[in-house]
Protein backbone atom coordinates (compact mmCIF):
# COMPACT_ATOMS: atom_id res chain seq x y z
CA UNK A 1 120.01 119.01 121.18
CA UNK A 2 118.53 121.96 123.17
CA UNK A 3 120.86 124.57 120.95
CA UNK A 4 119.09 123.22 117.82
CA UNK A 5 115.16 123.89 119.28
CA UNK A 6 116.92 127.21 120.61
CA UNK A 7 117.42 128.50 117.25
CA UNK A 8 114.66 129.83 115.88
CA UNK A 9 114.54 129.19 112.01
CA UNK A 10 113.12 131.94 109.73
CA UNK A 11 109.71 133.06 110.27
CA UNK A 12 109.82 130.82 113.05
CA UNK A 13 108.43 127.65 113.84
CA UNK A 14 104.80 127.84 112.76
CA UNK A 15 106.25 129.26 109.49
CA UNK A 16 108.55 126.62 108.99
CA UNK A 17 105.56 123.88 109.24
CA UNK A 18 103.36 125.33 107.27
CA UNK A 19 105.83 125.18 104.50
CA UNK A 20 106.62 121.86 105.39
CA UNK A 21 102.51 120.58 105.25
CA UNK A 22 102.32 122.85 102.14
CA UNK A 23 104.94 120.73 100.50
CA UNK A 24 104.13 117.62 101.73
CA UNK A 25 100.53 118.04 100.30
CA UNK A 26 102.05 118.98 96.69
CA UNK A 27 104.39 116.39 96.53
CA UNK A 28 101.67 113.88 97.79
CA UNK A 29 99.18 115.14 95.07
CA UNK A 30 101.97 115.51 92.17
CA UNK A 31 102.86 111.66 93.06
CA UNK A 32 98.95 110.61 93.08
CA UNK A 33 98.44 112.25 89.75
CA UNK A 34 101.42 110.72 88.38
CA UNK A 35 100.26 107.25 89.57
CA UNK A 36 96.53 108.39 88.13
CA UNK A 37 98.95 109.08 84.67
CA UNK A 38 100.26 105.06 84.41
CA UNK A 39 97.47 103.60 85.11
CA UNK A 40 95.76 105.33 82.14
CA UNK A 41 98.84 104.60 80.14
CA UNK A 42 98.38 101.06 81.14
CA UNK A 43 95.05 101.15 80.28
CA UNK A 44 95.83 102.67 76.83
CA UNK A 45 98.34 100.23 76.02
CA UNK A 46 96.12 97.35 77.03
CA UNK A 47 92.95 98.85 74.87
CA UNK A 48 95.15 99.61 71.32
CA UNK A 49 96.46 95.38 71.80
CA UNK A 50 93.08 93.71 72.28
CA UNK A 51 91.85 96.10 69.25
CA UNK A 52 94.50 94.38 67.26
CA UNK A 53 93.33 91.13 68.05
CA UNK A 54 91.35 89.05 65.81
CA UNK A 55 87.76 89.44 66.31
CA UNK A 56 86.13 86.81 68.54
CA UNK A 57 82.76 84.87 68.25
CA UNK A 58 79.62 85.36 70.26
CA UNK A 59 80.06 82.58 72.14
CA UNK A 60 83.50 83.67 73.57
CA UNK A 61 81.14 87.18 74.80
CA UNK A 62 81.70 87.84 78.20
CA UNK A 63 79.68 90.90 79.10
CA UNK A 64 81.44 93.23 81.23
CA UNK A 65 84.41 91.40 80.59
CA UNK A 66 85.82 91.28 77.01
CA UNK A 67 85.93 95.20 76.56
CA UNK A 68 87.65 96.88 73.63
CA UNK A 69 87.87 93.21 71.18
CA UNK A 70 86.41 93.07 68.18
CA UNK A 71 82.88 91.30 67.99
CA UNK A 72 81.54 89.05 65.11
CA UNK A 73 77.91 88.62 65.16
CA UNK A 74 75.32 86.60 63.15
CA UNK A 75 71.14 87.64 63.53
CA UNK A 76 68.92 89.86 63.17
CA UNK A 77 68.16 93.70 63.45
CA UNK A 78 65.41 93.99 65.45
CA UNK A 79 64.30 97.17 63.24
CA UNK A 80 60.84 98.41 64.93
CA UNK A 81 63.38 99.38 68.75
CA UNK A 82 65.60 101.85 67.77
CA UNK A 83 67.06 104.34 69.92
CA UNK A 84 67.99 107.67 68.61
CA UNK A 85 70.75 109.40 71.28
CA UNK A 86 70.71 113.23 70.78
CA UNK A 87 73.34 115.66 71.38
CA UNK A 88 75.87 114.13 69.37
CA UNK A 89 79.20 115.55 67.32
CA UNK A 90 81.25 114.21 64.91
CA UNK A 91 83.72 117.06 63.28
CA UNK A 92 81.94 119.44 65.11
CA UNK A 93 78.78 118.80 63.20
CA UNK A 94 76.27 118.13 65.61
CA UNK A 95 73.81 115.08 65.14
CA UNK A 96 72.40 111.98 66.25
CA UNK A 97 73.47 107.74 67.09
CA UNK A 98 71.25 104.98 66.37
CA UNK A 99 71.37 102.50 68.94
CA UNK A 100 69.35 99.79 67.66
CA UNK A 101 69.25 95.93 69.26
CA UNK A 102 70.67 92.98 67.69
CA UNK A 103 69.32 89.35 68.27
CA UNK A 104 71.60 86.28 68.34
CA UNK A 105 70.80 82.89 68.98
CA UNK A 106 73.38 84.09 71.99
CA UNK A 107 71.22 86.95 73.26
CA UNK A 108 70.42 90.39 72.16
CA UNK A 109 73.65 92.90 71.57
CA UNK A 110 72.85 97.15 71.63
CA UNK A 111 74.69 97.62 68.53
CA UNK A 112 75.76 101.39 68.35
CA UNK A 113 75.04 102.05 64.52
CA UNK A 114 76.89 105.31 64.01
CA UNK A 115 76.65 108.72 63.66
CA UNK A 116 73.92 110.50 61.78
CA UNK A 117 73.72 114.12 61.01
CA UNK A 118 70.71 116.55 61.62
CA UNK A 119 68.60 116.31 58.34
CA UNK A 120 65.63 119.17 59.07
CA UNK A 121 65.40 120.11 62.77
CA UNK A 122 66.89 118.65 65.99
CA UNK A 123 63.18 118.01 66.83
CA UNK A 124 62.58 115.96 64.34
CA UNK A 125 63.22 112.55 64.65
CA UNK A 126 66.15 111.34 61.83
CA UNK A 127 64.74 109.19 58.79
CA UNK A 128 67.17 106.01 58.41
CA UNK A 129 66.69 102.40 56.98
CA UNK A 130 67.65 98.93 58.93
CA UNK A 131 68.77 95.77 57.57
CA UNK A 132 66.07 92.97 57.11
CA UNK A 133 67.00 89.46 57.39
CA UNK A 134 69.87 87.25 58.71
CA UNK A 135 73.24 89.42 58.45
CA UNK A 136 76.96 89.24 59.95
CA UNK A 137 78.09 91.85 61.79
CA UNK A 138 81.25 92.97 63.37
CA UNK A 139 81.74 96.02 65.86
CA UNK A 140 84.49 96.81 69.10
CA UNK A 141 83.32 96.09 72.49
CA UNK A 142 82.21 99.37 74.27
CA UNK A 143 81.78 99.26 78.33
CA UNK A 144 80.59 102.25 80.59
CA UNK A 145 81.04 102.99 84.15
CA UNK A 146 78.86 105.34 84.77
CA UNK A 147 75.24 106.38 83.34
CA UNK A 148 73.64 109.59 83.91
CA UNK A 149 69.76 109.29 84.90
CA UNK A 150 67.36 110.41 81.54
CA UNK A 151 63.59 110.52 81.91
CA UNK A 152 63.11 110.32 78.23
CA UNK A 153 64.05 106.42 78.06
CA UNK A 154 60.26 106.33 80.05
CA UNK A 155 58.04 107.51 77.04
CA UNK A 156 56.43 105.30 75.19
CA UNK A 157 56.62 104.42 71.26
CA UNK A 158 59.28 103.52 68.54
CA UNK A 159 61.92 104.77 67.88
CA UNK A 160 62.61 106.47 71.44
CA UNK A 161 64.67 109.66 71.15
CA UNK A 162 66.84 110.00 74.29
CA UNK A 163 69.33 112.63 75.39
CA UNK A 164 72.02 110.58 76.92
CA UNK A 165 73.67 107.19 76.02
CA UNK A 166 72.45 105.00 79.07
CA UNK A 167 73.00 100.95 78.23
CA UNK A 168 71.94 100.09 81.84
CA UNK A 169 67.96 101.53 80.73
CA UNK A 170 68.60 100.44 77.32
CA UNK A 171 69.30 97.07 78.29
CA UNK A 172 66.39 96.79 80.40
CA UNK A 173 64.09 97.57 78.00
CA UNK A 174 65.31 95.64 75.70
CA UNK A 175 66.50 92.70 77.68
CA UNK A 176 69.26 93.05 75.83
CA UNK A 177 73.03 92.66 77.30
CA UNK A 178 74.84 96.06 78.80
CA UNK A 179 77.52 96.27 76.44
CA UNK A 180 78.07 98.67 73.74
CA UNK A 181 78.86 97.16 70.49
CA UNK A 182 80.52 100.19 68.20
CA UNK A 183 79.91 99.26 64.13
CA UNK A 184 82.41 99.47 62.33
CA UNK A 185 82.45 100.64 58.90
CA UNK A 186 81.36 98.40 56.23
CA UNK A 187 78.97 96.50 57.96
CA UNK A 188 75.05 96.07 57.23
CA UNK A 189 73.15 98.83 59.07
CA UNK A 190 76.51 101.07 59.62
CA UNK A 191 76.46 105.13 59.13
CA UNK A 192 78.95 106.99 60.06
CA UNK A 193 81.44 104.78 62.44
CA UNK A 194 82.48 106.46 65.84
CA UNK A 195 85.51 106.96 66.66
CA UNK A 196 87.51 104.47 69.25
CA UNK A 197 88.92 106.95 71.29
CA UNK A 198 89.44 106.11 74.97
CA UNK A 199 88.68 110.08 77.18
CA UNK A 200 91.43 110.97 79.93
CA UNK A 201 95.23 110.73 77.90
CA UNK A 202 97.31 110.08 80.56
CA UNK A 203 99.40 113.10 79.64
CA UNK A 204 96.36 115.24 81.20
CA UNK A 205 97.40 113.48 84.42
CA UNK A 206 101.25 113.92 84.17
CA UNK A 207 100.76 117.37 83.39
CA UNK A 208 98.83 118.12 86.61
CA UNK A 209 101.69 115.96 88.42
CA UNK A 210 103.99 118.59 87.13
CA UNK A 211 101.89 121.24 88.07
CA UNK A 212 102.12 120.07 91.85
CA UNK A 213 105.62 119.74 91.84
CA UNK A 214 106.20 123.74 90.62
CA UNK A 215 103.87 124.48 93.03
CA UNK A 216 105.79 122.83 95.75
CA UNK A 217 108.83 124.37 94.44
CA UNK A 218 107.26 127.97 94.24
CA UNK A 219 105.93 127.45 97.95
CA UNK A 220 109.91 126.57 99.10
CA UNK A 221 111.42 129.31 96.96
CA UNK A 222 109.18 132.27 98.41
CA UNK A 223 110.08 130.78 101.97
CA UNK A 224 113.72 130.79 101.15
CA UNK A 225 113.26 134.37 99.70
CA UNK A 226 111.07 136.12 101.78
CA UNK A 227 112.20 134.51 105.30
CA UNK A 228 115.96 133.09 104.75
CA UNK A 229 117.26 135.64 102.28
CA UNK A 230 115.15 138.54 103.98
CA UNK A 231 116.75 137.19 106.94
CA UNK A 232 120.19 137.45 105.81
CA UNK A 233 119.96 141.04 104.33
CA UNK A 234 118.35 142.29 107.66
CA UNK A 235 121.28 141.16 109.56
CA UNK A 236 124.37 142.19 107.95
């Protein structure tokens, strides 16, 4: 036992665990990414089935809860509290959504309207017309994590342009639930549908997995070259 501590291994022993932390820390990171990658593709799998399910009614609503279904809705537009969210693409065209709220005899719904393009200036706030009357609706369930802060939401008068999508202010000001309801095409009130696209593919995550592991691998291969195979040249 005393032999093997005796021999001092290439570069010695400090060398040896840095290399050893160094790929412990890749291989940790490669396997946390990869873990980061299935749940996304868990989540992705999970979000294109309840799409495919039949719409439900507003009864079955659960806020917070029924994410990515389909919605039907019955009521009213309530057209004088719009919200106009700026900074917005579609195609690369940049442009606006209209965010206006929907009243049920279930509650109010922030039904995400679409896309609209810039018609003068950015300044400018977008011309566009909203149902009157009773209509029936249907849109896909839209929840948010995270909301950045916007000061805009705080000035007064209708329609309020804002810079940033926040539900959390919107639904406080409109005492409306905190869901996002995204139109889809066909419907009364419906521009240009967004598109259901769910942001970090889990192939972004498997890729950085990957790129852990060849670091790992580069780390051990410069050790063997530069300290064992050195090594070995030096002393024949």
């Amino acid at each position: 036992m005393n032999k093997l501590f005796d021999t001092k291994p290439p570069g010695g022993w400090t060398m040896l665990a840095l290399v050893g932390l160094a790929l412990l820390a890749t291989i940790s990171l490669s396997v946390w990414q990869l873990t980061k990658g299935i749940a996304k593709h868990q989540e992705r799998t999970g979000y294109i089935a309840r799409l495919q399910e039949e719409a439900i009614e507003e009864t079955d609503y659960e806020e917070q809860e029924s994410a990515y279904r389909q919605l039907r809705l019955r009521g009213r537009y309530i057209e004088d509290r719009s919200f106009i969210v700026g900074y917005q693409r579609h195609n690369q065209v940049p442009g606006y959504w209209i965010v206006t709220p929907f009243r049920t005899n279930y509650g109010k719904f922030l039904v995400n309207r679409g896309w609209l393009p810039i018609q003068q200036s950015f300044l400018e706030i977008p011309e566009f017309e909203t149902p009157h009357g009773t209509v029936e609706i249907t849109g896909v369930i839209w929840t948010h994590k995270h909301f950045q802060s916007d000061r805009s939401y705080d000035k007064p008068g209708w329609p309020k342009r804002v810079k940033r999508l926040n539900l959390k202010k919107m639904a406080e000001i409109t005492e409306a639930y905190e869901d996002e309801i995204r139109l889809l095409a066909d419907n009364p009130g419906s521009f240009t549908p967004i598109q259901l696209l769910v942001e970090n593919e889990p192939a972004m995550h498997w890729g950085y997995a990957f790129q852990w592991l060849l670091i790992g691998g580069l780390v051990v291969s410069a050790y063997w070259f530069f300290g064992v195979r050195r090594g070995e040249v030096g002393n024949r």
